[in-house]
Protein backbone atom coordinates (compact mmCIF):
# COMPACT_ATOMS: atom_id res chain seq x y z
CA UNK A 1 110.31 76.13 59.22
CA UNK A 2 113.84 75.04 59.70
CA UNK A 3 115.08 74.09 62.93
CA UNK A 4 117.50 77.46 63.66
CA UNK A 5 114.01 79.59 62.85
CA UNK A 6 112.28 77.56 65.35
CA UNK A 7 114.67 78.15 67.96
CA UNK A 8 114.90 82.02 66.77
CA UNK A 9 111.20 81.52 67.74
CA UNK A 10 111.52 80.15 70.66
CA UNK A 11 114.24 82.37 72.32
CA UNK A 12 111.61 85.45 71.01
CA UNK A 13 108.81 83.45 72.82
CA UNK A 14 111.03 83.42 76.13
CA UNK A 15 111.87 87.08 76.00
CA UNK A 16 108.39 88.22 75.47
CA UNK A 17 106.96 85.68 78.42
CA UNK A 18 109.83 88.02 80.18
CA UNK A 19 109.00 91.34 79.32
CA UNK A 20 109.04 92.70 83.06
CA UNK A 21 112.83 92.02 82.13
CA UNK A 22 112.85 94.64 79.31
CA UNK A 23 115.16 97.12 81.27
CA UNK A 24 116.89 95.29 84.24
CA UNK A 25 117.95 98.35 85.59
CA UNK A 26 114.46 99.06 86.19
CA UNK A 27 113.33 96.03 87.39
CA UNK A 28 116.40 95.44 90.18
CA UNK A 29 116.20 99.19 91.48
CA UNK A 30 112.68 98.41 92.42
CA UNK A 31 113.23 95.26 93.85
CA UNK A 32 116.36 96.60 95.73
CA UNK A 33 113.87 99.62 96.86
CA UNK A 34 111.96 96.29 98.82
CA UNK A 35 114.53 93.65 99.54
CA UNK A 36 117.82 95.76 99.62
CA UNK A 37 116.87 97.68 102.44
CA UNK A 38 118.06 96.28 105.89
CA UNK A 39 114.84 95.86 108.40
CA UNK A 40 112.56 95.25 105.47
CA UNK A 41 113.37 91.17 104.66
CA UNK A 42 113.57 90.83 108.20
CA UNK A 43 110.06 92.31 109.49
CA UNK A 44 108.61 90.59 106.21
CA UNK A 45 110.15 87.36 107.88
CA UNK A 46 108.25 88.25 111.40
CA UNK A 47 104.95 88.99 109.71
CA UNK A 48 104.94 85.80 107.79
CA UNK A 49 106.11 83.55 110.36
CA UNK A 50 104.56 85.01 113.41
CA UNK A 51 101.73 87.13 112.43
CA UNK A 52 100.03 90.21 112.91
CA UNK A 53 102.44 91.64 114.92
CA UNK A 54 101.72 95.35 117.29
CA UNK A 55 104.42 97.71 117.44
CA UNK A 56 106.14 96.69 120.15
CA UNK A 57 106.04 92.82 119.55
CA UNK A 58 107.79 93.59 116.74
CA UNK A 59 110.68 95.44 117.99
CA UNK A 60 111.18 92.98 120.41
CA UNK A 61 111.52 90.40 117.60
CA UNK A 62 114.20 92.57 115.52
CA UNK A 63 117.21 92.67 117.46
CA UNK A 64 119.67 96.00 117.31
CA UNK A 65 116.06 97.62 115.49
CA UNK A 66 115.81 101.57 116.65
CA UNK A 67 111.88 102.61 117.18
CA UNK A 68 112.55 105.23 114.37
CA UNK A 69 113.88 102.70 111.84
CA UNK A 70 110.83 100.69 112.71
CA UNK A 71 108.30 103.17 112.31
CA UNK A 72 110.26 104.44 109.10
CA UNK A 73 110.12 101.40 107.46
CA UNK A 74 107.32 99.82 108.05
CA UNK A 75 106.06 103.50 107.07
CA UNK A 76 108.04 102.13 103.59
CA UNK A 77 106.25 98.98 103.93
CA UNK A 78 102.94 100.28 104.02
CA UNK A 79 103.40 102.72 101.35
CA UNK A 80 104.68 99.95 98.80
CA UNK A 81 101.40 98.03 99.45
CA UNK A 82 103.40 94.78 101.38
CA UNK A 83 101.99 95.68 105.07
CA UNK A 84 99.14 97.36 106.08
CA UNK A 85 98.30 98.77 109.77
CA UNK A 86 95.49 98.67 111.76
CA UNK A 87 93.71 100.33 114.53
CA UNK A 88 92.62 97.54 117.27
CA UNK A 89 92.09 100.11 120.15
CA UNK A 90 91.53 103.44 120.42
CA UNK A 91 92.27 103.98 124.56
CA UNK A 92 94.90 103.09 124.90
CA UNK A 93 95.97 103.47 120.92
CA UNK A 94 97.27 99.66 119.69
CA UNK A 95 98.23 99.06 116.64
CA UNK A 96 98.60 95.90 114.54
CA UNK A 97 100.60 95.19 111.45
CA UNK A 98 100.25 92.22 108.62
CA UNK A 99 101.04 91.29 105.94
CA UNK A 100 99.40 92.64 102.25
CA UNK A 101 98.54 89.72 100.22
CA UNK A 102 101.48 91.23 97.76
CA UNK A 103 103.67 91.04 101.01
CA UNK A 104 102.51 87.47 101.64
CA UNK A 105 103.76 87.05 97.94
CA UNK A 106 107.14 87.43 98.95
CA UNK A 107 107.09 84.25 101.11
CA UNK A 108 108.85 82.20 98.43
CA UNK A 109 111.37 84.35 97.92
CA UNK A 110 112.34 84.42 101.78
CA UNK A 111 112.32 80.87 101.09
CA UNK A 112 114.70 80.61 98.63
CA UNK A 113 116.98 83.04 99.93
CA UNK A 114 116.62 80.95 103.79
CA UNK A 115 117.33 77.42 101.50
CA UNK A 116 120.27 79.33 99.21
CA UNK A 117 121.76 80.32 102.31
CA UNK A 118 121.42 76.92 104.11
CA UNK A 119 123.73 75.20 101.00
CA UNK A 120 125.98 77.89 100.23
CA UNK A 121 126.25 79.61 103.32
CA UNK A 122 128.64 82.49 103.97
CA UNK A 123 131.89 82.52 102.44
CA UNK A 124 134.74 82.59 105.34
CA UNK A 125 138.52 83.88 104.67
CA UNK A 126 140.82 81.32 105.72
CA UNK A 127 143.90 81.82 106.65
């Protein structure tokens, strides 16, 4: 096998180890359906870092947050499988939200995004 057919090989190898990159479209409308939306990183962030959080412990963590943006996405949340909610008292009704172990899986993601931001940082107009 010469050495361009091994390479041809190789580069084949790559694409098929990533096939969840097939259709890019695909793949960065769903992400963006998770990450792109603005509460959802951020009450990730809370649940990873602080907990199972109730309702109004997280509100209180997510400055500017409305109740109905809360409830609507962490509605979102819970439908994608990334936080589930639970019942921990029925008089008066409390509930608790966590984190899914898929939501858990975003943790080094948050990471990188926390570290890219720490060396790059935001890019200022000067002037």
């Amino acid at each position: 096998m010469s050495s361009e057919s091994r390479s041809l090989h190789r580069d084949d190898a790559r694409l098929t180890d990533r096939s969840h990159f097939v259709d890019p479209d695909s793949v960065f409308r769903n992400v963006n359906e998770i990450l792109g939306r603005k509460w959802h990183l951020r009450i990730v962030y809370h649940l990873l870092t602080d907990g199972p959080m109730g309702f109004s412990a997280l509100k209180g963590s997510l400055k500017g947050i409305s109740s109905k943006m809360l409830s609507e996405s962490l509605s979102s949340l819970e439908d994608r499988e990334l936080v589930a909610r639970e019942i921990v008292s029925d008089q008066p009704v409390r509930v608790e939200y966590s984190l899914t172990e898929r939501g858990r899986a975003l943790e080094p993601i948050l990471d990188e995004i926390v570290r890219w931001d720490a060396e790059h940082g935001p890019v200022t107009e000067s002037g």
